[in-house]
N, C-alpha and C. Protein backbone atom coordinates (compact mmCIF):
# COMPACT_ATOMS: atom_id res chain seq x y z
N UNK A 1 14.24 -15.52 38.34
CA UNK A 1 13.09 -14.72 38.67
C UNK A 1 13.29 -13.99 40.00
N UNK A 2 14.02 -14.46 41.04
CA UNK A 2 13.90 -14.35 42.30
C UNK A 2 15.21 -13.01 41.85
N UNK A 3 15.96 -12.85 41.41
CA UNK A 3 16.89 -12.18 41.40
C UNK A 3 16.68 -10.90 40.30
N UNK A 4 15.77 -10.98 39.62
CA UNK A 4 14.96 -10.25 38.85
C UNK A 4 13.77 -9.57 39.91
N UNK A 5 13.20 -10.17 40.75
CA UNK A 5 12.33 -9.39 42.26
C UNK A 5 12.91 -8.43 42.95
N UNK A 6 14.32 -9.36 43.03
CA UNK A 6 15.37 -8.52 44.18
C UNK A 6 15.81 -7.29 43.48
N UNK A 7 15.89 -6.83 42.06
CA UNK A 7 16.09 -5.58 41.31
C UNK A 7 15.14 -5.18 41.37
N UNK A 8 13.81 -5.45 41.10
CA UNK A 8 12.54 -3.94 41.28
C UNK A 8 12.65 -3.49 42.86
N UNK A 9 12.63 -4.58 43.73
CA UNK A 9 12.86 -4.22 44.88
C UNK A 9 13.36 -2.82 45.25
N UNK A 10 14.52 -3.40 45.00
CA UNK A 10 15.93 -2.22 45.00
C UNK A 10 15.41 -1.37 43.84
N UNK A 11 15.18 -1.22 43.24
CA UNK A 11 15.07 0.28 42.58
C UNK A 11 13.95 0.62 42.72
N UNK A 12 12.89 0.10 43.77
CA UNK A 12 11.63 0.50 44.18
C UNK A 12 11.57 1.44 45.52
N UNK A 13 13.22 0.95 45.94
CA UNK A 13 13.35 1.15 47.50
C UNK A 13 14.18 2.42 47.45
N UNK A 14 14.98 2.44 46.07
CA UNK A 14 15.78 4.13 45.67
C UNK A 14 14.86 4.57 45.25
N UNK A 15 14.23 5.11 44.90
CA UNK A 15 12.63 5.87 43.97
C UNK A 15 12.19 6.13 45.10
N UNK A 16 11.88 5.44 46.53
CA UNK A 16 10.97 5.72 47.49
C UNK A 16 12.10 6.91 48.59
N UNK A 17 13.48 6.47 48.64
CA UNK A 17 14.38 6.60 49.04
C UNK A 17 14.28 8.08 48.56
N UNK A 18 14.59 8.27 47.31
CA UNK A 18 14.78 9.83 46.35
C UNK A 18 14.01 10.59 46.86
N UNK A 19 12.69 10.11 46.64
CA UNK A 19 11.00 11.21 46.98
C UNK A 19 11.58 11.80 48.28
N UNK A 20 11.72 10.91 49.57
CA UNK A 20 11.75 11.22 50.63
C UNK A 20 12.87 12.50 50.57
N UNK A 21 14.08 12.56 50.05
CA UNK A 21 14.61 13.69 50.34
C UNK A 21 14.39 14.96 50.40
N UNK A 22 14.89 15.55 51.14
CA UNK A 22 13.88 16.71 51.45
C UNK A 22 15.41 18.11 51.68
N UNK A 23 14.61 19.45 50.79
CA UNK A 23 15.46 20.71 50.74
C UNK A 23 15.86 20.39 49.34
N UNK A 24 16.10 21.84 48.70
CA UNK A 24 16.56 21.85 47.34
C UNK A 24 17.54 20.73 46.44
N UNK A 25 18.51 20.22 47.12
CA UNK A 25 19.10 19.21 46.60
C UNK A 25 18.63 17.69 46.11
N UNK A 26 17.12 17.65 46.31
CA UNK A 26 16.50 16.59 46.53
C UNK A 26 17.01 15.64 44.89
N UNK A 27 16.66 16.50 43.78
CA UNK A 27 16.77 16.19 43.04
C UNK A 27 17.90 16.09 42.10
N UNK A 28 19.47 16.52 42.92
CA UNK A 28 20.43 15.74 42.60
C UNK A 28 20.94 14.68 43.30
N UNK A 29 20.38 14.57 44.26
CA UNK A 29 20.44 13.09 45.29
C UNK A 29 21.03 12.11 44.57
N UNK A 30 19.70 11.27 43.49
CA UNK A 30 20.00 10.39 42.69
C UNK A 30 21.14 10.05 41.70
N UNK A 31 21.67 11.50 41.55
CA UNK A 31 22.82 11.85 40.59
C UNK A 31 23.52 11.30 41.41
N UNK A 32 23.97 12.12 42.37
CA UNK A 32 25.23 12.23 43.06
C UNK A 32 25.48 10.55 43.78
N UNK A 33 24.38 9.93 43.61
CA UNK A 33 24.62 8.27 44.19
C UNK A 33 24.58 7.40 43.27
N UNK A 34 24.34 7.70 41.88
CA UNK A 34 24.61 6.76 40.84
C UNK A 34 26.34 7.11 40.44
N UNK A 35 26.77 8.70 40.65
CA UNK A 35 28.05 9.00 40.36
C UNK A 35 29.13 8.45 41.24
N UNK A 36 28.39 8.33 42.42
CA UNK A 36 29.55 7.70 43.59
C UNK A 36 29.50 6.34 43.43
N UNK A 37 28.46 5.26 43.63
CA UNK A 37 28.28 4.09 43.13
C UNK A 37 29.76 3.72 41.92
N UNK A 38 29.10 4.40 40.81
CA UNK A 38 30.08 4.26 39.75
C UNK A 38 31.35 4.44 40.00
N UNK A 39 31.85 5.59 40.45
CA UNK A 39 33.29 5.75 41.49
C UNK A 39 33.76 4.58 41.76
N UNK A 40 32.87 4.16 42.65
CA UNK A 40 33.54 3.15 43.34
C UNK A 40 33.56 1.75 42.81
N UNK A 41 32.83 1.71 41.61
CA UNK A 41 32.80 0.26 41.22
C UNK A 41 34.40 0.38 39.98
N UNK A 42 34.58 1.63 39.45
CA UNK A 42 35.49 1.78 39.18
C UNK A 42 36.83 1.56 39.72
N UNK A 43 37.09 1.89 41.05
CA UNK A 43 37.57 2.03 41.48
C UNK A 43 38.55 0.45 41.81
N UNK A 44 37.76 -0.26 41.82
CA UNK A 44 37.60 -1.62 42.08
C UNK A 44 38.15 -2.73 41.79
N UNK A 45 37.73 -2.38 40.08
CA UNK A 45 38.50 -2.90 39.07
C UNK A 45 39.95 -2.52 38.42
N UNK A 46 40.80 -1.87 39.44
CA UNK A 46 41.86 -1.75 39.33
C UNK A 46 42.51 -2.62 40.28
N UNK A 47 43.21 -3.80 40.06
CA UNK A 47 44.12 -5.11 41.05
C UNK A 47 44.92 -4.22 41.83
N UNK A 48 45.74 -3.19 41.02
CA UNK A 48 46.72 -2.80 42.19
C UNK A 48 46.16 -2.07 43.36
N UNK A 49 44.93 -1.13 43.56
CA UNK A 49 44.29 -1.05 44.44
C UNK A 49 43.67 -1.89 45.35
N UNK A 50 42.66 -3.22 44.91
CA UNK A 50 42.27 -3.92 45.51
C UNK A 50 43.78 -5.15 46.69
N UNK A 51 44.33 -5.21 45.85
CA UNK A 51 45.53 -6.03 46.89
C UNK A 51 46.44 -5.21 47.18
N UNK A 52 46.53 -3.78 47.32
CA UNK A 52 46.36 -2.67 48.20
C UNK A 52 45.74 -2.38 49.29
N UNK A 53 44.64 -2.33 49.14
CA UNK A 53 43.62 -2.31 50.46
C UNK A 53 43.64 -3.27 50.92
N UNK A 54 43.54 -4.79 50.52
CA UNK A 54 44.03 -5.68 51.36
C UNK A 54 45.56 -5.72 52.35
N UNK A 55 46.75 -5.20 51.68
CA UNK A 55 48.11 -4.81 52.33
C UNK A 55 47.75 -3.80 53.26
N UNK A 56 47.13 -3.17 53.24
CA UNK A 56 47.28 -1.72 54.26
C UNK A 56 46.43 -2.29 55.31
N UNK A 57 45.60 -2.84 54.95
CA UNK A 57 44.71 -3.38 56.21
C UNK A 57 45.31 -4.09 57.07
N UNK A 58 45.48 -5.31 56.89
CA UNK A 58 46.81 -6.43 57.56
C UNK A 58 48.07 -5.32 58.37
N UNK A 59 48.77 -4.85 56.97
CA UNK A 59 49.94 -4.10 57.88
C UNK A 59 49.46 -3.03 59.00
N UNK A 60 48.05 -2.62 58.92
CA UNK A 60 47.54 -1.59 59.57
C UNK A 60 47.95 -2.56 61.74
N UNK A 61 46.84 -3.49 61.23
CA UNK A 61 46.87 -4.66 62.13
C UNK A 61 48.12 -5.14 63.36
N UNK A 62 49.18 -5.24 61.88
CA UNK A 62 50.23 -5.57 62.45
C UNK A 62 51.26 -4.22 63.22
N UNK A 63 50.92 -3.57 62.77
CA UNK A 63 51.93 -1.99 63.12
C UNK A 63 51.30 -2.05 64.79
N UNK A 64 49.80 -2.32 64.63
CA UNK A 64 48.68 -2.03 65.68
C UNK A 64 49.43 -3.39 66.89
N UNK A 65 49.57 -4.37 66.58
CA UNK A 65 50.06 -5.50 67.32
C UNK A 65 51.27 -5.21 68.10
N UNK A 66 52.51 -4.71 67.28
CA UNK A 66 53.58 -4.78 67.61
C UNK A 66 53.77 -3.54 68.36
N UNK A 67 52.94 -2.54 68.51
CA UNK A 67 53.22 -1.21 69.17
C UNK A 67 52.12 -1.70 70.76
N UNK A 68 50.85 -2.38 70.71
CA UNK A 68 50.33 -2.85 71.51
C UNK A 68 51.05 -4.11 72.15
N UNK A 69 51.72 -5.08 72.00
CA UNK A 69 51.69 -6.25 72.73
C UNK A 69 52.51 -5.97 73.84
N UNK A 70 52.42 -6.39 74.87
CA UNK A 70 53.24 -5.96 76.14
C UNK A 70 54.60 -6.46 76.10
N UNK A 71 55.69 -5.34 76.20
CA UNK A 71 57.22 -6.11 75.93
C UNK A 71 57.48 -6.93 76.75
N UNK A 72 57.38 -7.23 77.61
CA UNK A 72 57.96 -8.43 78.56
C UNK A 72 57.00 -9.94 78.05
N UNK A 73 56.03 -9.95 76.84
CA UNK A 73 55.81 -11.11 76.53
C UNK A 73 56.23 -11.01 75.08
N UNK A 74 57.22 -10.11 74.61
CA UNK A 74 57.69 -10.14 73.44
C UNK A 74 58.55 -11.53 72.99
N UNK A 75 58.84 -12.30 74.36
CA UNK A 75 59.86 -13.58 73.97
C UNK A 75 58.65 -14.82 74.08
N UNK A 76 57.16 -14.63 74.27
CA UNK A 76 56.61 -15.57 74.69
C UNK A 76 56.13 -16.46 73.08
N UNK A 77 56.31 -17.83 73.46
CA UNK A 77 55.99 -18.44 72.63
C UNK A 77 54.65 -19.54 73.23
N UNK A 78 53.80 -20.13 72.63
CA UNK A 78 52.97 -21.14 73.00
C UNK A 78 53.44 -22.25 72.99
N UNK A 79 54.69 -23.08 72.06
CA UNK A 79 55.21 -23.72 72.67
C UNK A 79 56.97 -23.89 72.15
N UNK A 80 57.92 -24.45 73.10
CA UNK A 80 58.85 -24.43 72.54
C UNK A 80 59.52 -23.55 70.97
N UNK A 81 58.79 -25.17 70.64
CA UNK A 81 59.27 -25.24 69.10
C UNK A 81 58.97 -24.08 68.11
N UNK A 82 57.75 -23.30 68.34
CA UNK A 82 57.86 -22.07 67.61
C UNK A 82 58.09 -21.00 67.43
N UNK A 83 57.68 -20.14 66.74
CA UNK A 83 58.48 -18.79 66.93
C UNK A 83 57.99 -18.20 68.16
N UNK A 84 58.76 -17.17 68.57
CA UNK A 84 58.15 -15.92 69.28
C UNK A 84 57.31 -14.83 69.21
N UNK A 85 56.65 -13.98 69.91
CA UNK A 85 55.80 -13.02 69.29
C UNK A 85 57.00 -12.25 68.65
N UNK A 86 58.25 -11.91 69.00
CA UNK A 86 59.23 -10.97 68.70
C UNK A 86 59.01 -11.57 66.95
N UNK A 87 59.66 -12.94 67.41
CA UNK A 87 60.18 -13.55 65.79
C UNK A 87 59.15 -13.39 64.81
N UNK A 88 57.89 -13.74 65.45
CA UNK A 88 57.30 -13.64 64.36
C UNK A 88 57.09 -12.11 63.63
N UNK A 89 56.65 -11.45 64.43
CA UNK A 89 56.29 -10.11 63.94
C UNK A 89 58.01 -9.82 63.10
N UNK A 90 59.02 -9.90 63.08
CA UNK A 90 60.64 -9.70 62.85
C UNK A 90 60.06 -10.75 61.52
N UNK A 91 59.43 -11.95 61.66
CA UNK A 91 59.42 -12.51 60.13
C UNK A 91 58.36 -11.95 59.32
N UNK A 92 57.05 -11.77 59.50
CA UNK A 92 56.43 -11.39 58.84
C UNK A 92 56.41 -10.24 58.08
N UNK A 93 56.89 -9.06 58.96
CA UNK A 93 57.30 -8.04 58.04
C UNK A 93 58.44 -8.01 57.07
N UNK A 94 59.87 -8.83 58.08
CA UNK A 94 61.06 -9.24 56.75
C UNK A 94 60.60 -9.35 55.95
N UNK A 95 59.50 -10.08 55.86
CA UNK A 95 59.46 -11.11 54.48
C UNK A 95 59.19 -10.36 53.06
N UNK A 96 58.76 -9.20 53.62
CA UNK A 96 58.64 -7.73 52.48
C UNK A 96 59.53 -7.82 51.36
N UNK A 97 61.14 -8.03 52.30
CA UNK A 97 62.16 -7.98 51.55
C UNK A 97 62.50 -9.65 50.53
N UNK A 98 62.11 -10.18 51.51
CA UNK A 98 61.95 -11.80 50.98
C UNK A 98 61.40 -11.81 49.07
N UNK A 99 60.18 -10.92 49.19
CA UNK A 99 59.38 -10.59 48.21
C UNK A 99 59.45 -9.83 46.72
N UNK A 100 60.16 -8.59 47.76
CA UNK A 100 60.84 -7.71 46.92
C UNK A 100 62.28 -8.01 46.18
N UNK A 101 62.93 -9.41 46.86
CA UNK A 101 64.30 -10.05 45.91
C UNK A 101 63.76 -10.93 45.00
N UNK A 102 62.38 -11.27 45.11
CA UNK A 102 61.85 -12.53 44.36
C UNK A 102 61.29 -11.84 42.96
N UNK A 103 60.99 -10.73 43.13
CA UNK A 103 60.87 -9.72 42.09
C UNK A 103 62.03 -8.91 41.00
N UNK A 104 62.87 -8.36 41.70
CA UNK A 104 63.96 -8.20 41.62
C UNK A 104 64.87 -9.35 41.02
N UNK A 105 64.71 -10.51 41.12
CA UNK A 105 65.45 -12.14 41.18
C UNK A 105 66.96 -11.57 41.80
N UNK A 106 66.72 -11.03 43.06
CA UNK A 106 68.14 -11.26 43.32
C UNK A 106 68.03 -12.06 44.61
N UNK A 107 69.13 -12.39 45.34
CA UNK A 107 69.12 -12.91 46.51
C UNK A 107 68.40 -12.15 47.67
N UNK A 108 67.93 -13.43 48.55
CA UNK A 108 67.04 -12.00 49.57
C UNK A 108 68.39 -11.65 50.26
N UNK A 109 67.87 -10.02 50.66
CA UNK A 109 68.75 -9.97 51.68
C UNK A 109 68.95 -9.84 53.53
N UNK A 110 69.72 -9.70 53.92
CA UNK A 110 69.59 -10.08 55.65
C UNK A 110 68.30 -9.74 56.01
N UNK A 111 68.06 -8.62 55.65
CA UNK A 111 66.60 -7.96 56.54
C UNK A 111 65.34 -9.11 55.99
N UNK A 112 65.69 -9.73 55.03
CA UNK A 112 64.77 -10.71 54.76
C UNK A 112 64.49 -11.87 55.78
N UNK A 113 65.43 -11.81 56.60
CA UNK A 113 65.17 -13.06 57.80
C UNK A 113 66.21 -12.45 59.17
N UNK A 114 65.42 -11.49 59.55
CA UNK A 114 65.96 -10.61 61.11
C UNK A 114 66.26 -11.83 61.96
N UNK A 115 67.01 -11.56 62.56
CA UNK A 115 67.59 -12.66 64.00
C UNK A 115 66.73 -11.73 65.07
N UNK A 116 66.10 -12.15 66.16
CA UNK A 116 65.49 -11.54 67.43
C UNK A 116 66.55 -11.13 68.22
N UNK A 117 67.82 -11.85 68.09
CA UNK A 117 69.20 -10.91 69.36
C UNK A 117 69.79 -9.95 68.19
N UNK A 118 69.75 -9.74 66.98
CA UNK A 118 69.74 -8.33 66.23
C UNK A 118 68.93 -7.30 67.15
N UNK A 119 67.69 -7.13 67.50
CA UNK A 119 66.69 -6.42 67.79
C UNK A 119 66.56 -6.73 69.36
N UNK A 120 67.08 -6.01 70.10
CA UNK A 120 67.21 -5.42 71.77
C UNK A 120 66.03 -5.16 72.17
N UNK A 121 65.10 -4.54 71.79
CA UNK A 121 64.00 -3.76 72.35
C UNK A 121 62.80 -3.99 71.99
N UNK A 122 61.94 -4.15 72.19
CA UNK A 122 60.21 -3.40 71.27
C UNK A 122 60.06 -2.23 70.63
N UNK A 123 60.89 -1.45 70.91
CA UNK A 123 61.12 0.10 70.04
C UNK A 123 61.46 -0.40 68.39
N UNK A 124 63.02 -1.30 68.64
CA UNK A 124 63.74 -1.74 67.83
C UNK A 124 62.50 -2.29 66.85
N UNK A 125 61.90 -3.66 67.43
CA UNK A 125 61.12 -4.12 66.83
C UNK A 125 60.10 -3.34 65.48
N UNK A 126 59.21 -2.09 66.55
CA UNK A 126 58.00 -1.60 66.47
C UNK A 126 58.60 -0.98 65.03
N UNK A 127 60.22 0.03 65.04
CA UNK A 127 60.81 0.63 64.10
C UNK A 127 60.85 -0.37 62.54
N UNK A 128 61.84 -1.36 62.60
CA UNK A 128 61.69 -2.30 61.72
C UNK A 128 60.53 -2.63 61.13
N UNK A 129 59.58 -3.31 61.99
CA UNK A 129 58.26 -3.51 61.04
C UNK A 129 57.30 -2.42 60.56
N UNK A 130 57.68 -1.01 60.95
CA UNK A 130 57.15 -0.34 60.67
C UNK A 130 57.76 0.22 58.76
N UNK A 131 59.08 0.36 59.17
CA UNK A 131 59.93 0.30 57.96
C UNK A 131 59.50 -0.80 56.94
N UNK A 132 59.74 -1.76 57.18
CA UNK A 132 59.01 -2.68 56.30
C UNK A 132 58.31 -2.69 55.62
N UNK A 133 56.93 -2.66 56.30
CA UNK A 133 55.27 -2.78 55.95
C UNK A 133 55.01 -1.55 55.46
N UNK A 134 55.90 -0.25 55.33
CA UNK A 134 55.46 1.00 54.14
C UNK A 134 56.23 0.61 52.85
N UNK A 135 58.21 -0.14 53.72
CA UNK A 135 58.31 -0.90 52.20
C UNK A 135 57.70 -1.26 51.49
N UNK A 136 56.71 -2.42 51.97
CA UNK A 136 55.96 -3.28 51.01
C UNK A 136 55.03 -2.44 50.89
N UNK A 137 54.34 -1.41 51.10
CA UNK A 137 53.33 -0.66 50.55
C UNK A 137 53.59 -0.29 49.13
N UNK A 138 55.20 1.09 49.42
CA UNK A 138 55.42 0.98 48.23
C UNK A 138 55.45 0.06 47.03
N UNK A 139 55.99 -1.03 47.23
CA UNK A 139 56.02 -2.05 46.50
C UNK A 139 54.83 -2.63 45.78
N UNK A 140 53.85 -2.63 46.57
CA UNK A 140 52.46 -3.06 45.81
C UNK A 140 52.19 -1.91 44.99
N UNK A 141 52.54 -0.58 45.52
CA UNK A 141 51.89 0.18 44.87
C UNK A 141 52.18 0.36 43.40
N UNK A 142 53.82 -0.13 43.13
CA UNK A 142 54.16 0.11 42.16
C UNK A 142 54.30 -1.30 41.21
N UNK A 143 53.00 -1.99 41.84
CA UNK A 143 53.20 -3.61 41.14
C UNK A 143 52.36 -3.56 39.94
N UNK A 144 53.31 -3.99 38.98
CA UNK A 144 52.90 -4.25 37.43
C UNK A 144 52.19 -5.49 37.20
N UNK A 145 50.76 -5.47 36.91
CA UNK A 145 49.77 -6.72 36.57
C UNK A 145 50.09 -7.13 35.38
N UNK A 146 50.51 -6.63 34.89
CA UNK A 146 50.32 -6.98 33.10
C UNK A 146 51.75 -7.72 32.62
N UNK A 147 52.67 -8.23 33.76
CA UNK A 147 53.47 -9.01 33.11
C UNK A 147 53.59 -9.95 34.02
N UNK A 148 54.04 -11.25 33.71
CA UNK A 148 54.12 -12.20 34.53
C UNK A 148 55.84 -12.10 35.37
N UNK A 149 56.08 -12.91 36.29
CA UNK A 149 56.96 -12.54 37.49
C UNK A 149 58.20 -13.61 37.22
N UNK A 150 59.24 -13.25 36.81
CA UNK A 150 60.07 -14.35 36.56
C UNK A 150 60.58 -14.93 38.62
N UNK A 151 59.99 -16.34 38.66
CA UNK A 151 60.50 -16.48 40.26
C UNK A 151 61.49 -17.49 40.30
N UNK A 152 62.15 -18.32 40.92
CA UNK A 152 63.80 -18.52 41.40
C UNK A 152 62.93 -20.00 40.47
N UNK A 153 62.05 -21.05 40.08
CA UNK A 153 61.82 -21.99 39.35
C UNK A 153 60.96 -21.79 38.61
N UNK A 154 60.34 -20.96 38.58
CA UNK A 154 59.21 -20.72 37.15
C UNK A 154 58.53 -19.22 37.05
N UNK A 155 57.83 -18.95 36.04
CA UNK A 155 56.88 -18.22 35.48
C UNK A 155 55.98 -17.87 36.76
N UNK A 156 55.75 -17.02 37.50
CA UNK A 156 54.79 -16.75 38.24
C UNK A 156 53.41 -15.57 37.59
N UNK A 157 52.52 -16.14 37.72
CA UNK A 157 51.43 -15.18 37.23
C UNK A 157 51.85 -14.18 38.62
N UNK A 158 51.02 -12.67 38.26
CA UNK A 158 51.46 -11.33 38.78
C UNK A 158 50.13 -11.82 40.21
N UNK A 159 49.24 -12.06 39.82
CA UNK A 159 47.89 -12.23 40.62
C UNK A 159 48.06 -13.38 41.62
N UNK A 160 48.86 -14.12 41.15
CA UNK A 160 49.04 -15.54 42.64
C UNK A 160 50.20 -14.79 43.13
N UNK A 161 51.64 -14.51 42.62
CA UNK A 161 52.15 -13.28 43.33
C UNK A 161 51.85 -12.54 44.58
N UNK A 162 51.06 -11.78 44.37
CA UNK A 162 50.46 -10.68 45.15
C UNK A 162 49.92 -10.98 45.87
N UNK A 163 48.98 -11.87 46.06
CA UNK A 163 47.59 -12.64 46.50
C UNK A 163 48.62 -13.27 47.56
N UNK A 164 49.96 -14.55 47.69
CA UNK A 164 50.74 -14.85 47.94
C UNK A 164 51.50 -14.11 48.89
N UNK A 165 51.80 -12.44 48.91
CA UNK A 165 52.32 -11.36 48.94
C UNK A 165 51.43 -10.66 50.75
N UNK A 166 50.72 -11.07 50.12
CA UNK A 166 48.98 -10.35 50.94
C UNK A 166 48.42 -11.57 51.76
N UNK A 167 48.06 -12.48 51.69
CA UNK A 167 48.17 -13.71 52.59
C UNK A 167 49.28 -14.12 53.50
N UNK A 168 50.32 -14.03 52.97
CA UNK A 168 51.40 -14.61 54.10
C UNK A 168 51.08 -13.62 55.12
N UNK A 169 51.27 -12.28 55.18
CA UNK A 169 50.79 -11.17 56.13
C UNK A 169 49.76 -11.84 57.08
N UNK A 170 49.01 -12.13 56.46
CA UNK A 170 47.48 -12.40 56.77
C UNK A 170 47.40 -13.63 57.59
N UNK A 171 48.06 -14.57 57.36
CA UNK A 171 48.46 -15.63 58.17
C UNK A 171 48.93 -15.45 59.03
N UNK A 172 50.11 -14.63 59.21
CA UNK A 172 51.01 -14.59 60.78
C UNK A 172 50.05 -13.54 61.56
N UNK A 173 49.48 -12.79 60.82
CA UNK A 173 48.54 -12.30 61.57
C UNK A 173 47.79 -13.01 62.66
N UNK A 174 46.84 -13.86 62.07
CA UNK A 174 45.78 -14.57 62.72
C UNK A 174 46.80 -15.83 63.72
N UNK A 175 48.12 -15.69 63.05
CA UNK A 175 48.74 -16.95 64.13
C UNK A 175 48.96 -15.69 65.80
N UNK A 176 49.58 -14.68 65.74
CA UNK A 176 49.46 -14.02 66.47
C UNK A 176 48.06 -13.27 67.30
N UNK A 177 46.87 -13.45 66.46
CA UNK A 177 46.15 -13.29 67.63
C UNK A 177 45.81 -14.24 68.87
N UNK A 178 46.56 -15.85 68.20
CA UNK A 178 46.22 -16.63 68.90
C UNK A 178 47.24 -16.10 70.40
N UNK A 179 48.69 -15.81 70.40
CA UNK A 179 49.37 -15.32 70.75
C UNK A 179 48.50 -14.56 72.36
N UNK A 180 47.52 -13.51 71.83
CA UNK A 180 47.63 -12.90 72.25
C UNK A 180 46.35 -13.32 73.15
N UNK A 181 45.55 -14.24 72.31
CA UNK A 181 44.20 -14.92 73.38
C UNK A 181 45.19 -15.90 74.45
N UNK A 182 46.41 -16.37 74.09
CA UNK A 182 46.99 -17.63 75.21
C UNK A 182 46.97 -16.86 76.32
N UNK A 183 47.88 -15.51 76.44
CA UNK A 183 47.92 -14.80 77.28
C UNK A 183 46.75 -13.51 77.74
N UNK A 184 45.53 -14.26 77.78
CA UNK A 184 44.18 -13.35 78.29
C UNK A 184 44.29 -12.05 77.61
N UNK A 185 44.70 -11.55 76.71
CA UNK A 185 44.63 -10.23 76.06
C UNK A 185 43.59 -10.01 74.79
N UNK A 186 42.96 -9.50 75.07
CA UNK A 186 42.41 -9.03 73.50
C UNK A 186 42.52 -8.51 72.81
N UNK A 187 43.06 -8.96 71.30
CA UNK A 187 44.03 -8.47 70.41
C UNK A 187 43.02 -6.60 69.89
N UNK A 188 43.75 -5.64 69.64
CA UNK A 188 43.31 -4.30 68.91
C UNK A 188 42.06 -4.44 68.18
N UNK A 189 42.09 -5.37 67.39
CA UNK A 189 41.32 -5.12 66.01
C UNK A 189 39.83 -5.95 66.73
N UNK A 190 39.95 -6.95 67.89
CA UNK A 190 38.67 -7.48 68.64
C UNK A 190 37.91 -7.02 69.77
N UNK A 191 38.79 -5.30 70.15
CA UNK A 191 38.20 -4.52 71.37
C UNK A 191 37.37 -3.86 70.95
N UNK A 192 36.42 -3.36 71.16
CA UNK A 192 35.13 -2.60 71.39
C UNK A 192 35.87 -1.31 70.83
N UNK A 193 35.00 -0.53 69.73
CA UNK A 193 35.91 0.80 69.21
C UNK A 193 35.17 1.87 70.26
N UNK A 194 36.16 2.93 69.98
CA UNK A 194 35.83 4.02 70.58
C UNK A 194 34.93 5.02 70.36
């Protein structure tokens, strides 16, 4: 019932919404927002888009990280034992390639696991993961849902795949903002926009 309220509501609140428009167009208003609505719900229900927009977002993030973090804490780690901001950002984007051999079923190759004394600079860095993360753009873009993924021990559905694909990103992400709170910085994506 309550969710049956919440629909007259809403189409009580577009009807009131419509009237109000005002100048000749008034009365394709309604059109033109049931047509976009629909657009977009369309739009939606296509997987390779949706874990698309999830990839571009993340890599957006990360391009944003590795061109922002200050090079002289490019070797800083929180402790010992783990990676570096260098390494990590050098793994997370590799791992594109990691992805793209697991697809492929061939062996990954080098760029699948960068060494940090390969990569001299933050330029070096910023270049690589930039290369990468349009790699893997392409790659999603051209990812086939409709068959399942032969992987190095079994049958992989296409949807844990991807999902898999789009999370790992997403993880080193959020391990690196910690990165960037150790050292008093506030990561891009938590500053006040412009």
């Amino acid at each position: 019932m309550k969710n049956r309220m919440n629909g007259v509501w809403l189409a009580a609140i577009t009807a009131v919404g419509a009237c109000l428009t005002w100048g000749p167009t008034a009365a394709a208003a309604p059109a033109k927002r049931a047509a976009a609505q629909q657009s977009a719900a369309v739009a939606t229900t296509n997987p390779n888009e949706g874990f698309l927009r999830t990839w571009k977002d993340v890599a957006r993030k990360l391009i944003e990280m590795a061109e922002d973090f200050p090079e002289d804490k490019y070797d800083y780690k929180p402790t010992p034992e783990v990676r570096s901001f260098a390494e990590q950002m050098l793994h997370v984007t590799g791992s594109v390639y990691y992805f793209k051999a697991a697809l492929e079923g061939t062996a990954p190759p080098p760029q699948a696991d960068p060494k940090r004394a390969e990569f001299k600079s933050k330029a070096e860095i910023v270049a690589f993961a930039k290369k990468a993360l349009s790699d893997g753009t392409a790659l999603l873009e051209s990812a086939d849902f409709s068959k399942t993924i032969k992987g190095r021990r079994r049958m992989i559905n296409p949807y844990e795949f991807w999902s898999d694909f789009c999370e790992h990103a997403g993880e080193h992400y959020g391990q690196m903002v910690v990165y960037y709170r150790l050292n008093g910085i506030v990561p891009p994506e938590s500053r006040p926009k412009k």
